[in-house]
Protein backbone atom coordinates (compact mmCIF):
# COMPACT_ATOMS: atom_id res chain seq x y z
CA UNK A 1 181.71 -58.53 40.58
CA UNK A 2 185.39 -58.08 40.03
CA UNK A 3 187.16 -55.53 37.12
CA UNK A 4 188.53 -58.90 35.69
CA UNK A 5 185.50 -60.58 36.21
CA UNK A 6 183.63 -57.84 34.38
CA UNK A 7 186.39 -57.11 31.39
CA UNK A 8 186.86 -60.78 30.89
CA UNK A 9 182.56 -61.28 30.67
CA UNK A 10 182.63 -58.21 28.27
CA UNK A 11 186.04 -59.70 26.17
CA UNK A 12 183.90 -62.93 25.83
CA UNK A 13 181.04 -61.46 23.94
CA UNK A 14 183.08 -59.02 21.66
CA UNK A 15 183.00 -60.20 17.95
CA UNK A 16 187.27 -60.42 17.20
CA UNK A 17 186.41 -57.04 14.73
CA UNK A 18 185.48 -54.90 17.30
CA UNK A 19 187.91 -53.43 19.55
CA UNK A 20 186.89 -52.93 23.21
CA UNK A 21 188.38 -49.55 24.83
CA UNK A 22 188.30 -49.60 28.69
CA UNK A 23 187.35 -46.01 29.59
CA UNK A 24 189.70 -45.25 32.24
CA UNK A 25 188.53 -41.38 32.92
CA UNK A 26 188.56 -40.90 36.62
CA UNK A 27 190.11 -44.64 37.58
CA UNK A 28 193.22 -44.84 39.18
CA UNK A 29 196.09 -46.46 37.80
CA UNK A 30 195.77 -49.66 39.92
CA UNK A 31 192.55 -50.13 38.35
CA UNK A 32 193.64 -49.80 35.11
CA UNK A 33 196.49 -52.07 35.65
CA UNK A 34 194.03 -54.42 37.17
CA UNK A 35 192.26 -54.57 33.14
CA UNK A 36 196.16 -54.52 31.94
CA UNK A 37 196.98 -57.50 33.96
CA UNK A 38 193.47 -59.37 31.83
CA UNK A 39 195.20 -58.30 28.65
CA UNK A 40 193.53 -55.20 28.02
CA UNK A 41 195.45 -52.88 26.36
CA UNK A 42 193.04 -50.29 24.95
CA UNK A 43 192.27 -47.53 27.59
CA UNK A 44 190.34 -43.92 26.93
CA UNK A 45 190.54 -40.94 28.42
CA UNK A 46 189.13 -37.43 27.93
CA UNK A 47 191.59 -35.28 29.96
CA UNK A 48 194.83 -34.32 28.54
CA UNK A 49 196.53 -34.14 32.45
CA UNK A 50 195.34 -37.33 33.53
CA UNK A 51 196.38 -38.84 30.65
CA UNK A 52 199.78 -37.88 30.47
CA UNK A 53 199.73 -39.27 34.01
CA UNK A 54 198.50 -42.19 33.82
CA UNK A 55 201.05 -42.64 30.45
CA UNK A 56 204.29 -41.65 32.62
CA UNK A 57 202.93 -44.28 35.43
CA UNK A 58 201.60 -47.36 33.52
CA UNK A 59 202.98 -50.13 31.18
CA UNK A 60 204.44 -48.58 27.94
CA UNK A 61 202.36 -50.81 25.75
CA UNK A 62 199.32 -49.51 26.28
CA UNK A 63 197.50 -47.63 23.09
CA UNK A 64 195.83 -44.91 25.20
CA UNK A 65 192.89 -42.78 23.30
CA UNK A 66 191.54 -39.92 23.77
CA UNK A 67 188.12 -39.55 23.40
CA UNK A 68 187.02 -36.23 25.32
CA UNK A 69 186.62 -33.17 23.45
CA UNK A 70 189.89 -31.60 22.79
CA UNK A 71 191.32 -28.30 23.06
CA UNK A 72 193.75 -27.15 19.95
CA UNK A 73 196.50 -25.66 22.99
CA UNK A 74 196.55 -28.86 24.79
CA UNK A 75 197.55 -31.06 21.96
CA UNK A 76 201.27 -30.51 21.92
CA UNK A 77 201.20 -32.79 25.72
CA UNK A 78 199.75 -36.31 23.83
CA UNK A 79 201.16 -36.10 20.47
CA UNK A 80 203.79 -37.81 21.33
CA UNK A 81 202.19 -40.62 22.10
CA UNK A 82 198.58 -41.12 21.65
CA UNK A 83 197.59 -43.86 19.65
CA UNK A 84 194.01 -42.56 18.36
CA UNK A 85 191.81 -39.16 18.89
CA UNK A 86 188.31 -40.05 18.74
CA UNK A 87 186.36 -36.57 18.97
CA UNK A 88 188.15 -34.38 15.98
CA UNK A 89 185.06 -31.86 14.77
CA UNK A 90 186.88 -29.02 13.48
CA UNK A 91 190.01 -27.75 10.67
CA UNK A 92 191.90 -26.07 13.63
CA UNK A 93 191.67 -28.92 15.33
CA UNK A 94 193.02 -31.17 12.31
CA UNK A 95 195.42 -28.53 11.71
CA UNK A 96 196.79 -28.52 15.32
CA UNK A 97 196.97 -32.04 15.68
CA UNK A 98 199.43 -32.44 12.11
CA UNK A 99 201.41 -29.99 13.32
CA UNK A 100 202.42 -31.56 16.50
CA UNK A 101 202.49 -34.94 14.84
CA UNK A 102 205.20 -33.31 12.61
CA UNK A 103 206.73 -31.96 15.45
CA UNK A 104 207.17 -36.02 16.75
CA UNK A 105 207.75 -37.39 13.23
CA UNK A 106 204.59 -39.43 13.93
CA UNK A 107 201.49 -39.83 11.64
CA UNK A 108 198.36 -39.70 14.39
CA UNK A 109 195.60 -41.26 13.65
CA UNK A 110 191.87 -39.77 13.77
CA UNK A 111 188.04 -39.97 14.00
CA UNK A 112 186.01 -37.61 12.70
CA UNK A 113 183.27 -37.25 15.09
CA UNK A 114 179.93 -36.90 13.81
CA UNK A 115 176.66 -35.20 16.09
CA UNK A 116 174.23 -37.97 15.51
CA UNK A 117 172.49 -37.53 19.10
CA UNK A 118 169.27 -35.25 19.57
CA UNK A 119 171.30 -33.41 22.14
CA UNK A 120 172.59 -30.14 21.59
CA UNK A 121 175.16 -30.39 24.63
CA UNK A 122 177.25 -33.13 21.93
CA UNK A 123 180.11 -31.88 19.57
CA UNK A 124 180.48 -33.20 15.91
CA UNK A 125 180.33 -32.55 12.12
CA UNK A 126 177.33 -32.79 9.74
CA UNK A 127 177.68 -33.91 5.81
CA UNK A 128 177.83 -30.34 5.13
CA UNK A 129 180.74 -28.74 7.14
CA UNK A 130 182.61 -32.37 6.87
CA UNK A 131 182.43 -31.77 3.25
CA UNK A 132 183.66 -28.27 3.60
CA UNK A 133 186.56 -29.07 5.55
CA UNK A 134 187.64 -32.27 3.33
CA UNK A 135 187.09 -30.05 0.23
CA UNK A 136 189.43 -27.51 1.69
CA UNK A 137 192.34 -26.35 0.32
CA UNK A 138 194.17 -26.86 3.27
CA UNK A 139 192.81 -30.94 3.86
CA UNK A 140 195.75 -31.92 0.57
CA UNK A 141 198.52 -30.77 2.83
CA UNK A 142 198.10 -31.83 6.07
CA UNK A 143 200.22 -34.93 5.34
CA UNK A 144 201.12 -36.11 9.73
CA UNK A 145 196.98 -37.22 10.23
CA UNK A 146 195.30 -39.98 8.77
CA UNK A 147 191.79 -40.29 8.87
CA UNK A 148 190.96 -43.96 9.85
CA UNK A 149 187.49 -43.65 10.88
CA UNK A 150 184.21 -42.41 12.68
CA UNK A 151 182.90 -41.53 16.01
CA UNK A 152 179.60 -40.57 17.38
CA UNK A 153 177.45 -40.50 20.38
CA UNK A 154 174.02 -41.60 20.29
CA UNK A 155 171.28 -39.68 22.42
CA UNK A 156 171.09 -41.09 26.17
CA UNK A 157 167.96 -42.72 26.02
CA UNK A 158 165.87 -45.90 26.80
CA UNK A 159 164.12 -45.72 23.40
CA UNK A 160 166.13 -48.46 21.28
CA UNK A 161 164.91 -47.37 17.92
CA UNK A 162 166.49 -43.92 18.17
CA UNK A 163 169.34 -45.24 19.47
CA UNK A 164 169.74 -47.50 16.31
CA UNK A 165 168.53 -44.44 13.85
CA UNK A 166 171.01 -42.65 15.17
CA UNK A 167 173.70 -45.62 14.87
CA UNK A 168 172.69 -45.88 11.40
CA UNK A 169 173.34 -42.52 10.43
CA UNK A 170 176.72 -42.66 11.59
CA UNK A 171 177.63 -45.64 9.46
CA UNK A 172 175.64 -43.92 6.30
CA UNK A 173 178.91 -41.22 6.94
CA UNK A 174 180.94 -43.50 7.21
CA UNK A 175 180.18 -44.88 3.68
CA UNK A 176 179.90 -42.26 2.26
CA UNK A 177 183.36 -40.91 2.97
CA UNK A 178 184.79 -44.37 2.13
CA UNK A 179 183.70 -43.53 -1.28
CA UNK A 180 185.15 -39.99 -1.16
CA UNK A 181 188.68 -39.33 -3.24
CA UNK A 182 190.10 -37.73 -0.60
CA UNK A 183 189.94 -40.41 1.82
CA UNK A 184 192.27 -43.77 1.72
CA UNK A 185 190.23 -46.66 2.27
CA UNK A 186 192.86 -49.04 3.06
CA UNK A 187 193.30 -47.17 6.08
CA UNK A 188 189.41 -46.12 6.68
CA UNK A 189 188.16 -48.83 8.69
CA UNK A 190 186.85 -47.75 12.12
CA UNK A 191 183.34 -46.94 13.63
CA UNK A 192 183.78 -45.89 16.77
CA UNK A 193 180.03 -46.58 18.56
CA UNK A 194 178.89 -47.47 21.40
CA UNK A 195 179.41 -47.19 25.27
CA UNK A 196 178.12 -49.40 28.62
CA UNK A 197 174.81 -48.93 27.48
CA UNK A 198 174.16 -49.54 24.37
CA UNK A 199 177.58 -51.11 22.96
CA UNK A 200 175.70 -54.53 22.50
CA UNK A 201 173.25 -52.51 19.72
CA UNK A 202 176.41 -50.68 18.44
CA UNK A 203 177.96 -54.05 17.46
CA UNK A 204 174.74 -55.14 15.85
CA UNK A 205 174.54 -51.98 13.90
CA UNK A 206 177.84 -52.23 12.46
CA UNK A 207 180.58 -50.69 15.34
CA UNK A 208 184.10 -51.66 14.81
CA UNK A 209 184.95 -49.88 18.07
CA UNK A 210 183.11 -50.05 21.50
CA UNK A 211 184.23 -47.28 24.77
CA UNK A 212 183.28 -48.98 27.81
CA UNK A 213 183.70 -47.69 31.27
CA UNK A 214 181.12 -48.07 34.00
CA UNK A 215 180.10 -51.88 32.61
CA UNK A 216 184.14 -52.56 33.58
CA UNK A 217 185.13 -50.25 36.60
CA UNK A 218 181.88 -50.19 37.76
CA UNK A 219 179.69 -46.47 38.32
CA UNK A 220 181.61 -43.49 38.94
C-alpha cells in the first residue's frame, strides 16, 4: 500500500479529538511531503539536526514536534519554531526550554512525559519528582512554557492488559494535575499515547494524541 493510501486509512478511523502525528524520524522529505500533500500537517521527530532540516526544506505550515528525548544544549536550534515537545522529564530541561522561548518571544508548549512502561531503557517523571518540580520555587517564574499536557510510552509488548494498565496510569496523572493549582486547565488538554501498535487501544483508553510512523511510511 501507498503513504496516502495508508495516512488516509489511518485519518478515517481517528475520532476528530485525537490528533494523528506522522512520525517522520528517518523519512525523507519527499515522503513527508507525500503525507503533506493528504493534508497532514502534524509530523514528529526526535533529532534536533534532522529536524531543523527537514523545517528549512518543507512547507512552512507544518507544526513539527519533537518527541525524542532532548538534550538542554540543543534546544536553542528548534525554539524558534517547534510547535510542541513531547518528552520534557526534568527542571533543567523546563528551564532551558523558557529561556530560549524568551529568547524568540514565543510561549512553547509542553508534555510532561511520564515512565509508565516496565522498561528501564524509557525516560519520564513519577508523582513524586513531578510534584517536586511543580512545587518548586522556580516552576512560578518560568512564564515562556505552558504545560498543555501528557506523554508516555507504554511497555513494547503483545500482552494488551499491560498495555492498557499502563495507559491508565498515564491518564490517572493526567487528572490529577488537572486538578493541581499550578496548572491552567484551559490550556491542559493533551494525552499524548499511543504509537503504530497500539494507538487503536490508546484512543480507547482516553489519548487525545496518537505518534504514528511505521503504520504510515511503512518499517524502517
Amino acid at each position: 500500500m501507498s503513504i496516502q493510501s495508508n495516512l488516509l486509512s489511518i485519518q478515517s478511523t481517528l475520532p476528530e479529538s485525537v490528533t494523528l502525528v506522522a512520525v517522520s524520524k528517518t523519512k525523507p522529505n519527499h515522503m513527508i511531503q507525500e503525507c503533506y500533500d493528504t493534508n497532514q500537517r502534524h509530523f514528529g521527530e526526535n533529532k534536533v539536526q534532522d529536524l531543523m532540516a527537514k523545517h528549512d526544506a518543507l512547507p512552512k505550515d507544518i507544526k513539527w514536534h519533537f518527541i525524542g528525548h532532548l538534550q538542554t544544549n540543543k534546544v536553542k536550534h528548534i525554539a524558534p519554531f517547534v510547535h510542541l515537545i513531547h518528552a520534557v522529564d526534568s527542571m533543567k530541561l523546563l528551564k532551558e526550554i523558557n529561556k530560549q522561548a524568551l529568547k524568540n518571544n514565543r510561549i512553547i508548549d509542553v508534555l510532561l512525559q511520564f515512565h509508565i512502561a516496565k522498561e528501564d531503557s524509557k525516560f519520564g517523571l513519577n508523582k513524586t519528582n513531578c510534584g517536586e518540580l511543580l512545587n518548586s520555587k522556580t516552576f512560578p517564574n518560568l512564564k515562556n512554557i505552558s504545560i498543555i499536557g501528557v506523554m508516555g510510552m507504554a511497555t513494547f509488548t503483545d500482552n494488551k492488559n499491560q498495555v492498557k494498565s499502563e495507559f491508565k496510569n498515564l491518564v490517572d496523572h493526567f487528572n490529577t494535575l488537572k486538578n493541581n493549582p499550578l496548572i491552567i486547565p484551559e490550556s491542559f488538554s493533551e494525552i499524548s499515547m499511543g504509537m503504530s501498535g497500539d494507538y487503536k487501544l490508546a484512543i480507547e483508553e482516553g489519548s487525545t494524541m496518537v505518534r504514528v510512523g511505521s503504520s504510515i511510511f511503512g518499517s524502517r
